[in-house]
Each structure stands twice: as structure tokens, then as C-alpha cells.
PDB file of N, CA and C in Angstrom:
ATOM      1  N   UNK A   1       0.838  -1.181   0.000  1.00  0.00           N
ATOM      2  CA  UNK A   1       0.000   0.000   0.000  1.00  0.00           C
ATOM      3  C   UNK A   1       0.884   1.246   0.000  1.00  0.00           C
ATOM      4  N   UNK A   2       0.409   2.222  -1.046  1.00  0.00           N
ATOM      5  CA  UNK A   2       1.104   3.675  -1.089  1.00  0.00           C
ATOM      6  C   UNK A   2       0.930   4.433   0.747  1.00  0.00           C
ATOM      7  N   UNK A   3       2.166   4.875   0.438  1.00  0.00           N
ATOM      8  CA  UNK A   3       1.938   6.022   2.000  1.00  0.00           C
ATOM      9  C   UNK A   3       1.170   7.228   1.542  1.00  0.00           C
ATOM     10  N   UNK A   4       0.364   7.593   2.259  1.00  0.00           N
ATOM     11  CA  UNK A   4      -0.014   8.747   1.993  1.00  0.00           C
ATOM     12  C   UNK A   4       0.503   9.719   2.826  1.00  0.00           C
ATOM     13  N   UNK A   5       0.759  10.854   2.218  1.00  0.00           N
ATOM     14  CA  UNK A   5       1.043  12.078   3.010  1.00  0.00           C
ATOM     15  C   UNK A   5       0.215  13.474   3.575  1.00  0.00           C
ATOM     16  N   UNK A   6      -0.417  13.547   2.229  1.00  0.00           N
ATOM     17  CA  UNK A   6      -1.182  14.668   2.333  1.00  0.00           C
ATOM     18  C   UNK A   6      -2.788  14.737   3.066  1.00  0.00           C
ATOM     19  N   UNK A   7      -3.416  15.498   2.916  1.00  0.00           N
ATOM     20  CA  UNK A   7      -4.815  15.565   3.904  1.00  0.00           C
ATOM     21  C   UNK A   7      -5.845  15.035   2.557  1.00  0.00           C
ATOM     22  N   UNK A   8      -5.529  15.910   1.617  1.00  0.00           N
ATOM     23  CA  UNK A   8      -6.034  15.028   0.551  1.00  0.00           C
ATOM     24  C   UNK A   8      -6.097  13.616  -0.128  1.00  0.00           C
ATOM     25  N   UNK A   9      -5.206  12.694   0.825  1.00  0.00           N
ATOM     26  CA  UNK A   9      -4.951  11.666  -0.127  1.00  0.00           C
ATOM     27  C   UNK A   9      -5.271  11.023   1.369  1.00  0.00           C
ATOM     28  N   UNK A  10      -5.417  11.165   2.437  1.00  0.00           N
ATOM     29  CA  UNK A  10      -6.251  10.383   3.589  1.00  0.00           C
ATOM     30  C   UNK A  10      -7.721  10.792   3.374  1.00  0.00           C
ATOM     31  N   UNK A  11      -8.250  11.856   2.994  1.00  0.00           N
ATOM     32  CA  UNK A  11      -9.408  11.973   3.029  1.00  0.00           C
ATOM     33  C   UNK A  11     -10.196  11.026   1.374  1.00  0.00           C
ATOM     34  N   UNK A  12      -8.951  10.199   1.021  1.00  0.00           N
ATOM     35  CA  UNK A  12      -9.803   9.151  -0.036  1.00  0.00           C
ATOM     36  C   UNK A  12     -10.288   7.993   0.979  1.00  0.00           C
ATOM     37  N   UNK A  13      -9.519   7.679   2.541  1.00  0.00           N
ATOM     38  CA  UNK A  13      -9.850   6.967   3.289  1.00  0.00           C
ATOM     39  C   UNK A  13     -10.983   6.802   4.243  1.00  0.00           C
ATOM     40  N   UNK A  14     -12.182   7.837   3.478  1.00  0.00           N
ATOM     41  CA  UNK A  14     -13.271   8.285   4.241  1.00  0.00           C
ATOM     42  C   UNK A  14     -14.678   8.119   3.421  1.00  0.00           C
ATOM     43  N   UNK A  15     -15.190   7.091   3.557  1.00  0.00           N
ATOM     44  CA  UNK A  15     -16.278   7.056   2.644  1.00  0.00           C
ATOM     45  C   UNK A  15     -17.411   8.374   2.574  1.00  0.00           C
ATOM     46  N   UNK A  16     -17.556   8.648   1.219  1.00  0.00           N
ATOM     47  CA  UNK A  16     -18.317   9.948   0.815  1.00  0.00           C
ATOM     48  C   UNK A  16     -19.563  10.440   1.220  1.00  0.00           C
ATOM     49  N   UNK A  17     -20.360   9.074   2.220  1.00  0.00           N
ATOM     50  CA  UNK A  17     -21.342   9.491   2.893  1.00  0.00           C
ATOM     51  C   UNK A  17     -20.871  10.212   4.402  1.00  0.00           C
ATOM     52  N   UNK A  18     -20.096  10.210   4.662  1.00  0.00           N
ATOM     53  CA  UNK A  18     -19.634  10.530   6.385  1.00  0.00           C
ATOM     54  C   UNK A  18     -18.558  11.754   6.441  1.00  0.00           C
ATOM     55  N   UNK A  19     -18.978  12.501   4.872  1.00  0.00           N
ATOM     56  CA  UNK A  19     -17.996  13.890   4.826  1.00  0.00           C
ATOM     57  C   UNK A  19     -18.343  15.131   4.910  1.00  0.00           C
ATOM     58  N   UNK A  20     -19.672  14.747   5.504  1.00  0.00           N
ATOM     59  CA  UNK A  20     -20.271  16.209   5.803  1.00  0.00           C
ATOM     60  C   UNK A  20     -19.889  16.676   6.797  1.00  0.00           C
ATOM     61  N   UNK A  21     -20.403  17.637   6.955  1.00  0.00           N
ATOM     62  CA  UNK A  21     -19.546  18.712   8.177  1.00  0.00           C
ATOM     63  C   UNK A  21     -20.468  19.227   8.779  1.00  0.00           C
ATOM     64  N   UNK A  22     -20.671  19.471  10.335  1.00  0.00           N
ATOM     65  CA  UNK A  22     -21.906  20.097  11.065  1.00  0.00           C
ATOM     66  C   UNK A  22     -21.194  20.961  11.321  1.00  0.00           C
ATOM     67  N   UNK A  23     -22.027  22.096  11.310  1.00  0.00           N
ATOM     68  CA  UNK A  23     -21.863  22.988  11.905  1.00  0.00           C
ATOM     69  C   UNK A  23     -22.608  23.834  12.828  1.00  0.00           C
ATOM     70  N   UNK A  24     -22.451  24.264  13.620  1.00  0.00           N
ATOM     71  CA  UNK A  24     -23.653  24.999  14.705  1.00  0.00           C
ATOM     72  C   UNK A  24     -23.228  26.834  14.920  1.00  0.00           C
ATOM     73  N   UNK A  25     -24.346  27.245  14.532  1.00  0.00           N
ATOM     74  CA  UNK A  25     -24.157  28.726  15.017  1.00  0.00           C
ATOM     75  C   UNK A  25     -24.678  28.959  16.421  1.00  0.00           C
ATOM     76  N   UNK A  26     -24.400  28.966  17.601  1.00  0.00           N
ATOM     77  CA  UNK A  26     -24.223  29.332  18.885  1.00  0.00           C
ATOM     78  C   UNK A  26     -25.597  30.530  18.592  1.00  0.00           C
ATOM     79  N   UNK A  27     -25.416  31.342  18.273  1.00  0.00           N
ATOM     80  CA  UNK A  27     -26.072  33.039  18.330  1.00  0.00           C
ATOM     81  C   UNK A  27     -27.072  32.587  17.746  1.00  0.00           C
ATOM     82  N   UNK A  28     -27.370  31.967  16.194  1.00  0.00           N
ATOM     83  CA  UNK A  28     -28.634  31.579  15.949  1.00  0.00           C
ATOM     84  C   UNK A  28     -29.309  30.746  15.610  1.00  0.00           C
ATOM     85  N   UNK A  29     -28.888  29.744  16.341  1.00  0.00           N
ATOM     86  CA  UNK A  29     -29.634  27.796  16.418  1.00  0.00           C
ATOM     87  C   UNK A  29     -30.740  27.904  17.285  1.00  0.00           C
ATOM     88  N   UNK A  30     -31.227  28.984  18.104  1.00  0.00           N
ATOM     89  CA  UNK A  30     -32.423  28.904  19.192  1.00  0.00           C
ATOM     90  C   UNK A  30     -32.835  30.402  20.180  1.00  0.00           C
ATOM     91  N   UNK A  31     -33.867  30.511  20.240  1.00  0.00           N
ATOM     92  CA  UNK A  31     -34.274  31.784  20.593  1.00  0.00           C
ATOM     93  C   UNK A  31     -34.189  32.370  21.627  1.00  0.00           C
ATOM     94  N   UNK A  32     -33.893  33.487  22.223  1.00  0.00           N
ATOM     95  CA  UNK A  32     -33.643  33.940  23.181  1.00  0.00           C
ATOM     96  C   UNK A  32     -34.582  32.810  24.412  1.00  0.00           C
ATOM     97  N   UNK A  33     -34.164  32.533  25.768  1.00  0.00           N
ATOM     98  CA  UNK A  33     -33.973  31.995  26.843  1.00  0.00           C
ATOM     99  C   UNK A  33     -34.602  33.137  27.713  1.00  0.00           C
ATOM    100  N   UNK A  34     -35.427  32.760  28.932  1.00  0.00           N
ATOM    101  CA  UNK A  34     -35.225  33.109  29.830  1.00  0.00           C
ATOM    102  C   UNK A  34     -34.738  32.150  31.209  1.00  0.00           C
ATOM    103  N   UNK A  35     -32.988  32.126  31.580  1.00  0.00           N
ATOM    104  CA  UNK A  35     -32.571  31.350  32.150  1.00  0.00           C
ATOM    105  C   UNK A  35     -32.659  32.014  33.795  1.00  0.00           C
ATOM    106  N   UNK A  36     -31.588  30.785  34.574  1.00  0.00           N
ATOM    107  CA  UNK A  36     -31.664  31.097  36.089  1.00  0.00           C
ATOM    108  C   UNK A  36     -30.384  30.879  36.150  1.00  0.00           C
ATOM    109  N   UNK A  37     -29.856  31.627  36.565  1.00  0.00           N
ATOM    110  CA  UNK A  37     -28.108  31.108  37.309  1.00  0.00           C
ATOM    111  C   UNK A  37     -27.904  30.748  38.642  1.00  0.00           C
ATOM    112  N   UNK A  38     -28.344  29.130  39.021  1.00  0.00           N
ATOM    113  CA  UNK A  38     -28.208  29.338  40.296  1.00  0.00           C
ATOM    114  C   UNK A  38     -27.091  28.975  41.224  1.00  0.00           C
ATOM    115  N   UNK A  39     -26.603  29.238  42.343  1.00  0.00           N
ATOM    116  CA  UNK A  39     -25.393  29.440  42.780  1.00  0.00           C
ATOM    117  C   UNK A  39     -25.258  27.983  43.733  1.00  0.00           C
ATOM    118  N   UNK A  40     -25.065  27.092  43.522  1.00  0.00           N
ATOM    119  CA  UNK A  40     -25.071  26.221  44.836  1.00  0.00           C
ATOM    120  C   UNK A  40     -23.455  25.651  45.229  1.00  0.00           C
ATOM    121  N   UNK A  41     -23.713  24.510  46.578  1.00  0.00           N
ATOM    122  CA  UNK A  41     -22.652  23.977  47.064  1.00  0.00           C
ATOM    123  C   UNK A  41     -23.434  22.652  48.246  1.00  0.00           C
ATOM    124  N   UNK A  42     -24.336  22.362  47.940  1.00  0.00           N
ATOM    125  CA  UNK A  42     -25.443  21.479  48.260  1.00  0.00           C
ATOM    126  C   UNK A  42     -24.898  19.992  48.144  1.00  0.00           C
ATOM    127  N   UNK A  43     -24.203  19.266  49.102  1.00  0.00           N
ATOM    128  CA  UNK A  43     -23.756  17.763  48.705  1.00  0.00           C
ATOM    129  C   UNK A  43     -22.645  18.271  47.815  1.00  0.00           C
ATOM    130  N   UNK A  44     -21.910  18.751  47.736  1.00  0.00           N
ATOM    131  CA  UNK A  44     -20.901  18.989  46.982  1.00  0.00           C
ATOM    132  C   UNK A  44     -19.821  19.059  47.883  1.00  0.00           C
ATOM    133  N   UNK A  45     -19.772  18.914  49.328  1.00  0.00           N
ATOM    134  CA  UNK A  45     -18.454  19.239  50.141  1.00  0.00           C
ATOM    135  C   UNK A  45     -17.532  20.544  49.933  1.00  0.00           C
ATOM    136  N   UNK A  46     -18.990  21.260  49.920  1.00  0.00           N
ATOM    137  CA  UNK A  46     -18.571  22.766  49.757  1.00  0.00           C
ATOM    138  C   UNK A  46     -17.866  23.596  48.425  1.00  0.00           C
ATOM    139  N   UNK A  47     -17.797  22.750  47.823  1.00  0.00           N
ATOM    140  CA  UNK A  47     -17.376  22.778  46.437  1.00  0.00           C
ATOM    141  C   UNK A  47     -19.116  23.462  45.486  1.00  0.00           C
ATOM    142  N   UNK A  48     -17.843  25.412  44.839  1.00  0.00           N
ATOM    143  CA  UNK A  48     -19.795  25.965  44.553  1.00  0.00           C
ATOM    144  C   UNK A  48     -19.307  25.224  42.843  1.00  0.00           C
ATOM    145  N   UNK A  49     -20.778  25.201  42.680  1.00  0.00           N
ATOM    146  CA  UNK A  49     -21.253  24.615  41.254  1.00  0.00           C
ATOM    147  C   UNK A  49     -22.656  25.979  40.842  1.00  0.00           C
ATOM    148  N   UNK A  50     -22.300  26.355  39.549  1.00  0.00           N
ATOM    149  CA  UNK A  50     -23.229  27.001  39.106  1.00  0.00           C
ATOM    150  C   UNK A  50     -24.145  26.197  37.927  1.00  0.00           C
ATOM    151  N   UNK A  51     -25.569  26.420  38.032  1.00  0.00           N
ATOM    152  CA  UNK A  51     -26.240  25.726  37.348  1.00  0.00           C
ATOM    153  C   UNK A  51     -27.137  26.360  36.665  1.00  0.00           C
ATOM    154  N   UNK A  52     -27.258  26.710  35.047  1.00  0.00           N
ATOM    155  CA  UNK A  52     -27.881  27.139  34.399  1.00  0.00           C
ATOM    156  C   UNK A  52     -29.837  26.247  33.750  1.00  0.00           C
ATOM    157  N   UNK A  53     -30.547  26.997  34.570  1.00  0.00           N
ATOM    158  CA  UNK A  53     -32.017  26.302  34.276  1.00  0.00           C
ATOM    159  C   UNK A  53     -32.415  27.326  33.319  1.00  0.00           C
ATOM    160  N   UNK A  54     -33.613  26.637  32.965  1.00  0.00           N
ATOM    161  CA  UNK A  54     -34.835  27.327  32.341  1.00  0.00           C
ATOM    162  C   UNK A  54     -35.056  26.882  30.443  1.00  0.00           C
ATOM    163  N   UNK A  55     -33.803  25.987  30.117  1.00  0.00           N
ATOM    164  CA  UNK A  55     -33.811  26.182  28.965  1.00  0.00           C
ATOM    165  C   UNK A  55     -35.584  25.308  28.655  1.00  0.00           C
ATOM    166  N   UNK A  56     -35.759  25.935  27.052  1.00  0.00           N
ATOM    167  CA  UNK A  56     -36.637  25.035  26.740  1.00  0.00           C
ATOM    168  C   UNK A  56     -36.837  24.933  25.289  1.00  0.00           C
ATOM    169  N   UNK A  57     -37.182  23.591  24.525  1.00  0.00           N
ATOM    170  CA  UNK A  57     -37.300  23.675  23.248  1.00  0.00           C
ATOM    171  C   UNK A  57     -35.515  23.500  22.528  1.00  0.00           C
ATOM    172  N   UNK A  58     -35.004  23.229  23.367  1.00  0.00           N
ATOM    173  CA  UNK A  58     -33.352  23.175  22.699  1.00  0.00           C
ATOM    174  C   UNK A  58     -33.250  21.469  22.560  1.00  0.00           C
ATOM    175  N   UNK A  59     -32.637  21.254  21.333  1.00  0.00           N
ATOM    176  CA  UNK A  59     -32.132  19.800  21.626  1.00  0.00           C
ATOM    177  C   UNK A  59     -30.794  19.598  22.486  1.00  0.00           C
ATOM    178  N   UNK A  60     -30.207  18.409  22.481  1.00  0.00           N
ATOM    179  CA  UNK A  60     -29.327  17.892  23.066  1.00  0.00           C
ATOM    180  C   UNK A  60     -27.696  18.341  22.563  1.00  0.00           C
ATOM    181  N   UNK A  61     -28.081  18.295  21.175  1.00  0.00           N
ATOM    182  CA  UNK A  61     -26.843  18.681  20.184  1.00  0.00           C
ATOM    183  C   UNK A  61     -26.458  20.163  20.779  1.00  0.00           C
ATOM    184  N   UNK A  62     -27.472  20.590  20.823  1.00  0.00           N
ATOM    185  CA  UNK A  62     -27.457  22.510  21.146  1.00  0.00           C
ATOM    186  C   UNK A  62     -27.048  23.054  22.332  1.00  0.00           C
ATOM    187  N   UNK A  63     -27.258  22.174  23.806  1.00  0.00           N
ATOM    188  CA  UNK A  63     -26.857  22.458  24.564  1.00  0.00           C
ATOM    189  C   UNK A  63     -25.403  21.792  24.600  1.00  0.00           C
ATOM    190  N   UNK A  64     -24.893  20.820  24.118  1.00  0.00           N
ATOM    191  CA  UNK A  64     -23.565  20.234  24.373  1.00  0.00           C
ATOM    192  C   UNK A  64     -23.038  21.998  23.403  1.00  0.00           C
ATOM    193  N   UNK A  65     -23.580  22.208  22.538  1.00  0.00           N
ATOM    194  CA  UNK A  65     -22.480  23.213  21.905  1.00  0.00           C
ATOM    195  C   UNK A  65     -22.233  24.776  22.872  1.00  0.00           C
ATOM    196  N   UNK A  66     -23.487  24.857  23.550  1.00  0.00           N
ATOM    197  CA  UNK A  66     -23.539  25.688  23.892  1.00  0.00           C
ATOM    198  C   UNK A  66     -22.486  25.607  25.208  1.00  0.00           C
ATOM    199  N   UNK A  67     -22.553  24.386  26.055  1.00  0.00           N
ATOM    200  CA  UNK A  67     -21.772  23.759  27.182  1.00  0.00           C
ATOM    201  C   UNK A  67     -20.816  24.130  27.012  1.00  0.00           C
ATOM    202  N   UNK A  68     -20.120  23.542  25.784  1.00  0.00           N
ATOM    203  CA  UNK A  68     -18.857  23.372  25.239  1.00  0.00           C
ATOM    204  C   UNK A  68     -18.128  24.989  25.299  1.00  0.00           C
ATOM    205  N   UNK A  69     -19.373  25.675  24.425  1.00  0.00           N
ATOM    206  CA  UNK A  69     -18.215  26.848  24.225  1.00  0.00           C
ATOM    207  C   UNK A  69     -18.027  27.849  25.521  1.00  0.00           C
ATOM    208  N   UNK A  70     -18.895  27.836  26.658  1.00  0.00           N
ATOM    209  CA  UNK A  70     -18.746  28.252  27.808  1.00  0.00           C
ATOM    210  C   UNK A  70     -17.906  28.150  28.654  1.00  0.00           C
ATOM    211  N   UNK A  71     -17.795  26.363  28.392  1.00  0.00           N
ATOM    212  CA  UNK A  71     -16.217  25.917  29.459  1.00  0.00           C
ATOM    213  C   UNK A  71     -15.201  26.329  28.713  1.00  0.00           C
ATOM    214  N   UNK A  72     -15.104  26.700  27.612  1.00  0.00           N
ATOM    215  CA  UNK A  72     -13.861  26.936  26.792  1.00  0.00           C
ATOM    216  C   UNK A  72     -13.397  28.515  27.367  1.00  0.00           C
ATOM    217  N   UNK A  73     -14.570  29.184  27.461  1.00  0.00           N
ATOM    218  CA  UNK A  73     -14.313  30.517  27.530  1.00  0.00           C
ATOM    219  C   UNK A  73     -14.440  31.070  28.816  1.00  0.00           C
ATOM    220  N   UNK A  74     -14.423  29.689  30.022  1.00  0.00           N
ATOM    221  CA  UNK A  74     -14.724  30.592  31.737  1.00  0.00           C
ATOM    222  C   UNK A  74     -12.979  29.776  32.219  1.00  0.00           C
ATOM    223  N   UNK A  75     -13.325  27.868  31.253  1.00  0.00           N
ATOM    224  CA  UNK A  75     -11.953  27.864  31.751  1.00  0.00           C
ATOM    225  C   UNK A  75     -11.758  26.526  32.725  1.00  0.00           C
ATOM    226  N   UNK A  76     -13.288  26.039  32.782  1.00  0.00           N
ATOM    227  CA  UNK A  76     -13.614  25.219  33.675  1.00  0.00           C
ATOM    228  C   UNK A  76     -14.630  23.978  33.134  1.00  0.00           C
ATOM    229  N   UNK A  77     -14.563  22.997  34.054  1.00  0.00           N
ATOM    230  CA  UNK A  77     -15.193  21.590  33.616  1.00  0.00           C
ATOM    231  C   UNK A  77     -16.859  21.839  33.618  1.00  0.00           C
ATOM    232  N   UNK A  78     -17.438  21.162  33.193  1.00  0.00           N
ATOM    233  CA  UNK A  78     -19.466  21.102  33.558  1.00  0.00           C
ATOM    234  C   UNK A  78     -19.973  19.761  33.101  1.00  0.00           C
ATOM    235  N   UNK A  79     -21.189  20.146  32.726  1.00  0.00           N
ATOM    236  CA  UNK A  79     -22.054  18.742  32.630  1.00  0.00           C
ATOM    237  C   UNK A  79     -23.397  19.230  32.343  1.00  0.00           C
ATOM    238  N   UNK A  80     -23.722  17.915  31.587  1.00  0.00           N
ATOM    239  CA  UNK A  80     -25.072  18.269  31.554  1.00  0.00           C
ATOM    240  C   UNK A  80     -26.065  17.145  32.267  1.00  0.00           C
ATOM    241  N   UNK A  81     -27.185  17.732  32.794  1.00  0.00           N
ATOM    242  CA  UNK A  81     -28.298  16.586  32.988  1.00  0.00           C
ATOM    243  C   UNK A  81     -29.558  17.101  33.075  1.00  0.00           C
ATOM    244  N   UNK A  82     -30.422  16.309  32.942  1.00  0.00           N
ATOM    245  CA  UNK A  82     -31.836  17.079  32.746  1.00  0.00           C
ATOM    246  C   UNK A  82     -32.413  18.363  31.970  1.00  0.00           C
ATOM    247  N   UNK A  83     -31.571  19.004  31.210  1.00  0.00           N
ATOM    248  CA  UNK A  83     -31.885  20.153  30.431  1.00  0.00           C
ATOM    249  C   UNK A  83     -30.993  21.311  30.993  1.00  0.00           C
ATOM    250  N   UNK A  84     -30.341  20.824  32.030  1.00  0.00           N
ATOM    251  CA  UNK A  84     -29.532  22.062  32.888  1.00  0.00           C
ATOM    252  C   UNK A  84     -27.878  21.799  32.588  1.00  0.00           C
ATOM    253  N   UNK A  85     -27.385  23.037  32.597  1.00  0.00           N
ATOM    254  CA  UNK A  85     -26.065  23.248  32.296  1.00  0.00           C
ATOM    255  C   UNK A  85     -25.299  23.169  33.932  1.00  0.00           C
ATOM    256  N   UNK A  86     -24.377  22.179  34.844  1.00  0.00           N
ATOM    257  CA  UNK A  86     -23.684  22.296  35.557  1.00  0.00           C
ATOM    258  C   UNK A  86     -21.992  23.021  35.268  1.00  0.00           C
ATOM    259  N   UNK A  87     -21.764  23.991  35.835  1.00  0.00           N
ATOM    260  CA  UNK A  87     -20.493  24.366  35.796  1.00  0.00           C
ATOM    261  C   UNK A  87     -19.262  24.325  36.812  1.00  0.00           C
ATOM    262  N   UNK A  88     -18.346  24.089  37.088  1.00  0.00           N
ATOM    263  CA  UNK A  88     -17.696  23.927  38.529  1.00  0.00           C
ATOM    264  C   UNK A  88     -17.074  25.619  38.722  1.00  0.00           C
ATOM    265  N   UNK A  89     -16.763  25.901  39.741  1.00  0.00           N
ATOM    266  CA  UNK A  89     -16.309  27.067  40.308  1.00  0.00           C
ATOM    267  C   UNK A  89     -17.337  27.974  40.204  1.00  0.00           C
ATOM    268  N   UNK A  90     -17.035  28.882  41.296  1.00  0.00           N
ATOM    269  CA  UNK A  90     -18.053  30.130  41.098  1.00  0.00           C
ATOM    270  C   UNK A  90     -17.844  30.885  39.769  1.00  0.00           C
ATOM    271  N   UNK A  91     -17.907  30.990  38.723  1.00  0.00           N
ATOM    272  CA  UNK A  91     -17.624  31.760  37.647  1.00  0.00           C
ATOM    273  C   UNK A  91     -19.270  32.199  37.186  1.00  0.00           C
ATOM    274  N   UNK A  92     -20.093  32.616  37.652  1.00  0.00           N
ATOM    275  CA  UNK A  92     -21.244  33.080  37.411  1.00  0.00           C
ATOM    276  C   UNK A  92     -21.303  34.037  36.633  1.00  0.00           C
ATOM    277  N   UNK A  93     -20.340  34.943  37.163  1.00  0.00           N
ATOM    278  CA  UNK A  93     -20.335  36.813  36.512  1.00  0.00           C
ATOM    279  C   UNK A  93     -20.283  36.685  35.060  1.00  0.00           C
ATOM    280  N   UNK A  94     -18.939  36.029  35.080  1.00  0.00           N
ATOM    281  CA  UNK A  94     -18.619  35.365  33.274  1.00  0.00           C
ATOM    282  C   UNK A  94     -19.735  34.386  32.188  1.00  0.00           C
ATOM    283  N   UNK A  95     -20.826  33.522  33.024  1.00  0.00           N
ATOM    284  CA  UNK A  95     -21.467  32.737  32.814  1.00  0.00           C
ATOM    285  C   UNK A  95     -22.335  33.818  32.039  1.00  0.00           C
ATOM    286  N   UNK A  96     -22.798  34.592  33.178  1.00  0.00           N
ATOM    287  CA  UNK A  96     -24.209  35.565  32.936  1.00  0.00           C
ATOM    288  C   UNK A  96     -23.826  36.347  31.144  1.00  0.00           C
ATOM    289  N   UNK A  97     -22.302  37.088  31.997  1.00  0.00           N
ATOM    290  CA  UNK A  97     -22.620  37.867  30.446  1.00  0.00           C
ATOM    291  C   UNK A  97     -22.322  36.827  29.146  1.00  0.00           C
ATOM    292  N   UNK A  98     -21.508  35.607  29.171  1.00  0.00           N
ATOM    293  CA  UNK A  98     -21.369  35.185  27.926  1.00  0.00           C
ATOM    294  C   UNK A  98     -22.742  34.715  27.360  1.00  0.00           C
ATOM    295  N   UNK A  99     -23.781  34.426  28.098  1.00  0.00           N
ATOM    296  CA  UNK A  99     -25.651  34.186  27.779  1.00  0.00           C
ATOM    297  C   UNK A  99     -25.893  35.310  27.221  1.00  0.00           C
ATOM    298  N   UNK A 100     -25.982  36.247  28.502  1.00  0.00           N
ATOM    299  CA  UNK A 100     -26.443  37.605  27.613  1.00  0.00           C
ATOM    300  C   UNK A 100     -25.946  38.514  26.249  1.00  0.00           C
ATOM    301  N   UNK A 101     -24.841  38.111  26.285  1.00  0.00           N
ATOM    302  CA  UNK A 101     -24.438  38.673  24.968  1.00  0.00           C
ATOM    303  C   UNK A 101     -24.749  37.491  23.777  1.00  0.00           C
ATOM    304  N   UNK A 102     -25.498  36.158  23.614  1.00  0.00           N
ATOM    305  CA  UNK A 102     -26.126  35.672  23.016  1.00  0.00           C
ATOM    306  C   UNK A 102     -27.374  36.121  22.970  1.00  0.00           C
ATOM    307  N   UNK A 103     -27.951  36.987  23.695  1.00  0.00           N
ATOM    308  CA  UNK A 103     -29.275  37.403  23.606  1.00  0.00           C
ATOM    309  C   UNK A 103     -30.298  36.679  24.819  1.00  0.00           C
ATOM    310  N   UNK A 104     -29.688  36.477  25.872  1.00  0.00           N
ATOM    311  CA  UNK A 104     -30.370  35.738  26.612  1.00  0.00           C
ATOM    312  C   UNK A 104     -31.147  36.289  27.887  1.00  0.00           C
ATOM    313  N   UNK A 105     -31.992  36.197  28.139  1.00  0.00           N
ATOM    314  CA  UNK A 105     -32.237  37.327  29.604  1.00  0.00           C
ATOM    315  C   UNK A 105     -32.156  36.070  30.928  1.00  0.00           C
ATOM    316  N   UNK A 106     -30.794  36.641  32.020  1.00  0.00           N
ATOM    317  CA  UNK A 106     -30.116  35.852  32.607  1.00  0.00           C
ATOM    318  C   UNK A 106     -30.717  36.129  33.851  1.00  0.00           C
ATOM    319  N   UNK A 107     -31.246  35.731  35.211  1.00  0.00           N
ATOM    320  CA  UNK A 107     -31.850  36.203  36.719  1.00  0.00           C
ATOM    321  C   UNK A 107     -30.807  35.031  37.869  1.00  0.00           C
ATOM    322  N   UNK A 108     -29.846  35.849  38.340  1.00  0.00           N
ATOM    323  CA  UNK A 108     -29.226  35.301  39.095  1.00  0.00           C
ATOM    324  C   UNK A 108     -29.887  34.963  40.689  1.00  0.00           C
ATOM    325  N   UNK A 109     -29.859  33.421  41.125  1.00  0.00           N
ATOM    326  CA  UNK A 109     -30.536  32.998  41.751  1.00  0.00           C
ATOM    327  C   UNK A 109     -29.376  32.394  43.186  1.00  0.00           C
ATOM    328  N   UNK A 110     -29.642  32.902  44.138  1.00  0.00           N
ATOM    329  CA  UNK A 110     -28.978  32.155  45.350  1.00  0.00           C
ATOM    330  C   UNK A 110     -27.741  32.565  45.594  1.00  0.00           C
ATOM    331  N   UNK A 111     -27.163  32.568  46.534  1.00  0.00           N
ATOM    332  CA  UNK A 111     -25.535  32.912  46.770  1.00  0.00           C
ATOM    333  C   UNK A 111     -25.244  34.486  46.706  1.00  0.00           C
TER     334      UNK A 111
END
């Protein structure tokens, strides 16, 4: 078998149904939110966790992207379960405005 080198000559190693590309626009995949930021440390051994509620009508795909680009940009680990965004550390302040500057109307709850 030839070596391949280039990106072009591995991407013959990819059958032509599985070469599409997703892409997600963050700002306009879903409509403004009215969320909750709430502040806890509840069974956590004092360890705060911020938890974003309220979403609704979002799929699964949408919140992992949305997850994703939050921890990228506060810096820190999360999770998802039940429709809610978990974040570790207090980083709320940062949480709130990176929502709101998606267009989101944010009501900080607890703590």
C-alpha cells in the first residue's frame, strides 16, 4: 500500500457518505432563553457549582455546543443533565454575560 502524506490523499480513506460537516451557530440555532443562574454547594463538600435552568425547546446537540463553548471561555469543567447546564467554580459573573451577549435574559438565583 502507497503512504499517503497529504490531507487530501487520507481523506480518499473516508467514505463519501460521512464527509459532511456540522456545523452549529451558537447566536442563531435557538431563541432567546429566559434562564436562572443558580449558585449552589449542596452535597458537593462545599465545592460551589453554578447551574444554568430554564432552557426550553433546545435539543441535546445545542446544549452540548452551547456547554462546550462556555467551558472553553470561563476555563472550567461542567455537565449536563436534565436540560440544565452544571459548571464547577463560582464563575457566574462570566457565565451571565457570555448568555447575555447571546441574547439571553439571565436572573441570578442564590448565593
Amino acid at each position: 500500500m502507497k503512504k499517503l502524506n497529504s490531507f487530501e490523499e487520507l481523506g480518499s480513506l473516508i467514505p463519501d457518505g460521512s464527509k459532511t460537516k456540522k456545523s452549529f451557530d451558537i447566536g442563531n440555532s435557538f431563541s432567546k432563553q429566559n434562564l436562572e443562574a443558580h449558585y449552589s454547594v449542596k452535597g458537593r463538600a462545599g465545592v460551589p457549582v453554578i447551574i444554568i435552568k430554564g432552557f426550553k425547546n433546545m435539543s441535546t446537540e445545542q446544549l452540548k455546543t452551547l456547554s462546550k463553548t462556555i467551558k472553553r471561555k470561563i476555563g472550567a469543567g461542567g455537565s449536563i443533565k436534565n436540560n440544565e447546564l452544571f459548571f464547577q467554580g463560582d464563575n457566574r459573573n462570566k457565565i451571565i454575560a457570555i448568555l447575555e451577549s447571546q441574547g439571553h435574559i439571565v436572573k441570578r438565583v442564590g448565593g
